[in-house]
C-alpha atoms as a PDB file:
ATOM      1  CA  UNK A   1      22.586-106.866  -6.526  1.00  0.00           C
ATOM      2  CA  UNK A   2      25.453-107.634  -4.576  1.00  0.00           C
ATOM      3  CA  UNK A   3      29.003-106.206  -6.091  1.00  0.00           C
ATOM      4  CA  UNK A   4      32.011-108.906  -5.337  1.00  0.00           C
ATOM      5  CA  UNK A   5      35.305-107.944  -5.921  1.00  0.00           C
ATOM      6  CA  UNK A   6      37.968-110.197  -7.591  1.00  0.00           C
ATOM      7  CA  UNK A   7      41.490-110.444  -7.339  1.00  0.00           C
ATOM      8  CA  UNK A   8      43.343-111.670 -10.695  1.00  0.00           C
ATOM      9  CA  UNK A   9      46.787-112.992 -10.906  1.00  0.00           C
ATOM     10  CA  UNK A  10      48.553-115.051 -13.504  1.00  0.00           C
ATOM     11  CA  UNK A  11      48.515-118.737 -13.569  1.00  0.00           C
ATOM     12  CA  UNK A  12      51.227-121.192 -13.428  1.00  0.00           C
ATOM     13  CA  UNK A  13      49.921-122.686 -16.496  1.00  0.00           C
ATOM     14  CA  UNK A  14      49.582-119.100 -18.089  1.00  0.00           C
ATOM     15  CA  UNK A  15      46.284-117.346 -18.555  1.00  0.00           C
ATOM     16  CA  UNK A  16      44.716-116.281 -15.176  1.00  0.00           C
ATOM     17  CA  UNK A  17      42.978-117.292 -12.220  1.00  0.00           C
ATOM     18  CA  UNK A  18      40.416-114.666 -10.258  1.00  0.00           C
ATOM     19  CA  UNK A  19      39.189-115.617  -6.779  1.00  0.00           C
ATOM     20  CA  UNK A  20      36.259-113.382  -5.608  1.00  0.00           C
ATOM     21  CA  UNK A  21      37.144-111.681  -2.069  1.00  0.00           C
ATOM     22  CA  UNK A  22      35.586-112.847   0.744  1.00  0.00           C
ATOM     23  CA  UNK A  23      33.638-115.096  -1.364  1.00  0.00           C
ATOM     24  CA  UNK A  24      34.152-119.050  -2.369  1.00  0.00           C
ATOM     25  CA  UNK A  25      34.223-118.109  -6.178  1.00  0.00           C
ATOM     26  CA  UNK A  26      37.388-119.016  -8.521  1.00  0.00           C
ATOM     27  CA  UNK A  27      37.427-118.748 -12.150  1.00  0.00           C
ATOM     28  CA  UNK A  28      39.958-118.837 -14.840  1.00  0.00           C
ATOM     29  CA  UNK A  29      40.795-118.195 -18.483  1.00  0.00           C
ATOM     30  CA  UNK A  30      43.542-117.874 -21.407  1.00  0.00           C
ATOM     31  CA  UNK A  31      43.173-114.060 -21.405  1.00  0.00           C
ATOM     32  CA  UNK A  32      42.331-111.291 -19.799  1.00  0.00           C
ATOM     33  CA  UNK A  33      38.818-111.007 -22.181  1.00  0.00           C
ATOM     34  CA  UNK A  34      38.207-114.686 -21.657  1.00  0.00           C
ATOM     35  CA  UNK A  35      38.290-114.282 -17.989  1.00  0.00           C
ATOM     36  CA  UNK A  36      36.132-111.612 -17.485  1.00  0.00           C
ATOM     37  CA  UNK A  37      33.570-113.609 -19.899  1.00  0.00           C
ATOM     38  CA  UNK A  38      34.106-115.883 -17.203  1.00  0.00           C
ATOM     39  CA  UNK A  39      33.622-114.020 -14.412  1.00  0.00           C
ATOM     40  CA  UNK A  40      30.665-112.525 -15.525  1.00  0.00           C
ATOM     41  CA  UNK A  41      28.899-115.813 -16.507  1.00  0.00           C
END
């Protein structure tokens, strides 16, 4: 399994928005919990 790093910054819109490093991967979500829910799904 490959391990992918994300950096996480707030939105504009409020909540977050993580972009994996190196990778073509962008998520978002209201909170920090919801986000990593997100990520991990």
């Amino acid at each position: 399994m490959k391990e992918i790093i994300f950096a996480v910054k707030d939105s504009e819109e409020g909540g977050y928005i993580a972009s994996g490093l190196n990778y073509s991967i962008f998520t978002d979500g209201d909170t920090l919990e919801e986000l990593k829910e997100n990520i991990i799904s």
